[in-house]
C-alpha atoms as a PDB file:
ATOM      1  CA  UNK A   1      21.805  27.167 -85.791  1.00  0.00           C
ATOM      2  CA  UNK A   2      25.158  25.399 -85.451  1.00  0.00           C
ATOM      3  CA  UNK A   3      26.215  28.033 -82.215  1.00  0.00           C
ATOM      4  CA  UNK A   4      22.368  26.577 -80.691  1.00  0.00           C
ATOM      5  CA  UNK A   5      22.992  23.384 -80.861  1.00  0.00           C
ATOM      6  CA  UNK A   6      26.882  23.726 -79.936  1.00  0.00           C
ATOM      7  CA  UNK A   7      25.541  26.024 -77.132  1.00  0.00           C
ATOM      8  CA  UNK A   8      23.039  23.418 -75.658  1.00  0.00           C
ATOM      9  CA  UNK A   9      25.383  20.648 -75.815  1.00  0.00           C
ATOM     10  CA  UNK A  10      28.204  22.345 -73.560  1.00  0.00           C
ATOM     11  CA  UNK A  11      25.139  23.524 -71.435  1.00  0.00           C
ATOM     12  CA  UNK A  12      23.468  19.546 -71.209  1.00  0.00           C
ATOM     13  CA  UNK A  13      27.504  18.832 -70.577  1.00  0.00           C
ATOM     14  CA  UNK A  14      28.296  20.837 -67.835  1.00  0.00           C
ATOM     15  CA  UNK A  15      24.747  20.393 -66.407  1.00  0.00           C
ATOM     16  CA  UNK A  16      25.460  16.988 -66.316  1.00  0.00           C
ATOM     17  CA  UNK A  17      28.535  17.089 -64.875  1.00  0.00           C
ATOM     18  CA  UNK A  18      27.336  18.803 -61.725  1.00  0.00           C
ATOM     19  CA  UNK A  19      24.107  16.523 -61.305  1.00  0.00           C
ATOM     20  CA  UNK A  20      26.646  13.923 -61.480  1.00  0.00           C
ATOM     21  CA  UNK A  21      29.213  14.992 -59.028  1.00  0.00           C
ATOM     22  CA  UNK A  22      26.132  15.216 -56.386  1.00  0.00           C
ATOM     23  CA  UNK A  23      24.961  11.601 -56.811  1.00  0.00           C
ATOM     24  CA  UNK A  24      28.743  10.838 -56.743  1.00  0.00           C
ATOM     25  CA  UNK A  25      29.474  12.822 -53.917  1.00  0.00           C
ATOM     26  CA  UNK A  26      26.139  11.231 -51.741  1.00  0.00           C
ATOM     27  CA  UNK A  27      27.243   7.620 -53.108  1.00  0.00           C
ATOM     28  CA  UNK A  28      30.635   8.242 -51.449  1.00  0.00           C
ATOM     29  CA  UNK A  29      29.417   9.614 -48.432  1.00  0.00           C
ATOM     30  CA  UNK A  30      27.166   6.552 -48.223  1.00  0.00           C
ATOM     31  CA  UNK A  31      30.077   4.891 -48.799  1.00  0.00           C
ATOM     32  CA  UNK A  32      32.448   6.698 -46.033  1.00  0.00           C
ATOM     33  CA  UNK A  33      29.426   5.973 -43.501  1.00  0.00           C
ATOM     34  CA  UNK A  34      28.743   2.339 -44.080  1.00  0.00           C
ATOM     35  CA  UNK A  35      32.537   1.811 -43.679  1.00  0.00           C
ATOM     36  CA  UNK A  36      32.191   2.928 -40.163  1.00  0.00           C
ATOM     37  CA  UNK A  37      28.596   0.743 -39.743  1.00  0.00           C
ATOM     38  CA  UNK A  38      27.330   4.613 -38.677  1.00  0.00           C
ATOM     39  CA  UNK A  39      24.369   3.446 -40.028  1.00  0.00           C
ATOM     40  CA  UNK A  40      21.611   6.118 -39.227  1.00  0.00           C
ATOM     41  CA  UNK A  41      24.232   8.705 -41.403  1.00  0.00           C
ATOM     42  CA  UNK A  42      23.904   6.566 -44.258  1.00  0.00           C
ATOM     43  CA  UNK A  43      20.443   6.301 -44.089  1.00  0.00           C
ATOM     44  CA  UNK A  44      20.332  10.827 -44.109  1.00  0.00           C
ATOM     45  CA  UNK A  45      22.833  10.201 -46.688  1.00  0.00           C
ATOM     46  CA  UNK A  46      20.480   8.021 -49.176  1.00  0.00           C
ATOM     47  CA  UNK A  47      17.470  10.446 -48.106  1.00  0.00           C
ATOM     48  CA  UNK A  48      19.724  12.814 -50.017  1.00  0.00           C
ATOM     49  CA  UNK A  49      20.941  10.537 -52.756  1.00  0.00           C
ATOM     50  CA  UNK A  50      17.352  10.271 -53.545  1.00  0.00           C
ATOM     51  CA  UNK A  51      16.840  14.129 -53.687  1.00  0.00           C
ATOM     52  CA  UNK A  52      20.039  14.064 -56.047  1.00  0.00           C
ATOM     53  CA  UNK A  53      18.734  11.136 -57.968  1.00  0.00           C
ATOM     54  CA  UNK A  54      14.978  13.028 -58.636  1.00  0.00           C
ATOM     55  CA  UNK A  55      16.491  15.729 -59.988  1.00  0.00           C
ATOM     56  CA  UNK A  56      18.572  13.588 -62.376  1.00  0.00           C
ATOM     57  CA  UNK A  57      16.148  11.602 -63.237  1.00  0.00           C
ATOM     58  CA  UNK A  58      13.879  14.353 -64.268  1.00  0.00           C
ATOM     59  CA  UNK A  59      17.063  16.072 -66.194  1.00  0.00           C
ATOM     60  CA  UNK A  60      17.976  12.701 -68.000  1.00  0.00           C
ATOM     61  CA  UNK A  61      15.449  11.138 -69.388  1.00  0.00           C
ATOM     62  CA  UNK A  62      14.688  13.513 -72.192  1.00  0.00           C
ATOM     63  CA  UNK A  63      18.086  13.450 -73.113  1.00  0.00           C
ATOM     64  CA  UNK A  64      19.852  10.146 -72.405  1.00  0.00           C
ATOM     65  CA  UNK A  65      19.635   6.117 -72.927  1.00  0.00           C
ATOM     66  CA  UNK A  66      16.366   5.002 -70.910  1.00  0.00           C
ATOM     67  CA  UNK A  67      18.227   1.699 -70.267  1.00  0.00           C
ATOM     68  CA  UNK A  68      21.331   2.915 -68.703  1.00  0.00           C
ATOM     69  CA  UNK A  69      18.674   5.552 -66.516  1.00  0.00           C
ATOM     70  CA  UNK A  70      16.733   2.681 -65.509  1.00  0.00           C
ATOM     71  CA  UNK A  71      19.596   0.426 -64.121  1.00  0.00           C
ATOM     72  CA  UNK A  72      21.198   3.451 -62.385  1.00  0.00           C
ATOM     73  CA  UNK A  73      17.241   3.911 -60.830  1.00  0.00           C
ATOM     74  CA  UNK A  74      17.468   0.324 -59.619  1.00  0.00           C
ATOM     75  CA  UNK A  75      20.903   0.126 -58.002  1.00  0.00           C
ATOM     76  CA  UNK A  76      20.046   3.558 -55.983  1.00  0.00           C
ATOM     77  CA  UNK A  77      16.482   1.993 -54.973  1.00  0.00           C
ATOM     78  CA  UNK A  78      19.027  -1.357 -54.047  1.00  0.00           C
ATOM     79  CA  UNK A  79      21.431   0.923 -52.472  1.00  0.00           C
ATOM     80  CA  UNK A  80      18.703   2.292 -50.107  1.00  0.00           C
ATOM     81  CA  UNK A  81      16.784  -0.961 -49.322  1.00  0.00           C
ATOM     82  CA  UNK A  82      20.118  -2.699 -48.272  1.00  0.00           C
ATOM     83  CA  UNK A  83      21.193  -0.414 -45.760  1.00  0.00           C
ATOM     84  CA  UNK A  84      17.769  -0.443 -44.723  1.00  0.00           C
ATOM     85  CA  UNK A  85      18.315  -3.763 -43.569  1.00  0.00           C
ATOM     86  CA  UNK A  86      22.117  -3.345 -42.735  1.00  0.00           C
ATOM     87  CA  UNK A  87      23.455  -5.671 -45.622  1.00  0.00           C
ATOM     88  CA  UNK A  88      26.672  -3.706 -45.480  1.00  0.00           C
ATOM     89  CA  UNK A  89      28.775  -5.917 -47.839  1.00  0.00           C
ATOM     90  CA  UNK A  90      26.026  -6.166 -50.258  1.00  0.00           C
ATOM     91  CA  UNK A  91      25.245  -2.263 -49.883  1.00  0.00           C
ATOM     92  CA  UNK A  92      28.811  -1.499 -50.169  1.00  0.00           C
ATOM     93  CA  UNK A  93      28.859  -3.493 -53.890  1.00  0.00           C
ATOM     94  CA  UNK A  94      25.874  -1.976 -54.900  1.00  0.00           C
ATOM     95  CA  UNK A  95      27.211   2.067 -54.413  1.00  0.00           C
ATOM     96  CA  UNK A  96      30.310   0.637 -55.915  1.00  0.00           C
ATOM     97  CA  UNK A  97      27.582  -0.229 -58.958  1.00  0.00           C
ATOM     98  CA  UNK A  98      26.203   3.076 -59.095  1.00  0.00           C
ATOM     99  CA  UNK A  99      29.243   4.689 -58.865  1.00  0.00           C
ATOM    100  CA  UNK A 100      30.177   3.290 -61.989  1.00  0.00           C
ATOM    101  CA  UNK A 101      27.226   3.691 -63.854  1.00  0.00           C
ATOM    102  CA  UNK A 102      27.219   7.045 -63.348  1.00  0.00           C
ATOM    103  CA  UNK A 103      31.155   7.540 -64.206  1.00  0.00           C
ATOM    104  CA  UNK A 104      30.216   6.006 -67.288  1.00  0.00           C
ATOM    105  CA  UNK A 105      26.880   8.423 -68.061  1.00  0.00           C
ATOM    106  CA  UNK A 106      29.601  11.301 -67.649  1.00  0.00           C
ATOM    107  CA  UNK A 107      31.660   9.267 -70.102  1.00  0.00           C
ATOM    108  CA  UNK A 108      29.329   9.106 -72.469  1.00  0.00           C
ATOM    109  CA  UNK A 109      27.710  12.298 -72.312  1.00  0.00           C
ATOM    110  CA  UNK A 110      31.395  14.296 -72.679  1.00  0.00           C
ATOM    111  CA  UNK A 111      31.976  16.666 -75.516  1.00  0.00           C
ATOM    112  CA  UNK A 112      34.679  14.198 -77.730  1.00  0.00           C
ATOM    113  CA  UNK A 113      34.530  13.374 -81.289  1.00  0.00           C
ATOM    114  CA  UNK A 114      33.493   9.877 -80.715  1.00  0.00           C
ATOM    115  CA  UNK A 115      30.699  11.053 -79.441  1.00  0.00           C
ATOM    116  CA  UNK A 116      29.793  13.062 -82.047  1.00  0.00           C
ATOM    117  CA  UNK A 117      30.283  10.798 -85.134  1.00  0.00           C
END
């Protein structure tokens, strides 16, 4: 029973990990793109953020703290509607936002004792 449950944790970890790195990866991109006001990139860029994001959110929510979920769901639907009206300061903070939030899911979710007891 122990090797199951010590199985499906490294599994949820490393699954984790790489849903992570996409929304990461998208959230810098947006990043990269609103830095250069190339606007209609960052808008393909959130249209894939939100592909990244769906299949988080689906992945998550069994598993982790609805809360932190929910205000990750917000600052990506934020992200999106601010470039949507070219807020680029404002868009800029908020990716900044969901970086974090999701560095700190990561965080949380990693395989250390501190998580365990």
């Amino acid at each position: 029973m122990l090797v199951v449950i010590v199985g499906f944790a490294t599994f949820n970890y490393y699954h984790t990990s790489a849903i992570a790195k996409d929304l990461q990866d998208s959230l810098s991109g947006i990043q990269q793109h609103l830095d250069r006001e190339d606007w209609e990139q960052a808008q393909k860029e959130i249209n894939q953020l939100n592909v990244h994001w769906e299949t988080a959110d689906r992945w998550w929510t069994p598993f982790m703290d609805h809360g932190e979920i929910d205000m990750l769901d917000q600052s990506i639907g934020r992200v999106g509607s601010l470039v949507e009206v070219g807020l680029k300061e404002e868009a800029l903070v908020e990716v900044k936002a969901a970086k974090r939030m999701v560095q700190r899911i990561i965080d949380r979710e990693g395989i250390n004792l501190s998580n365990i007891f």
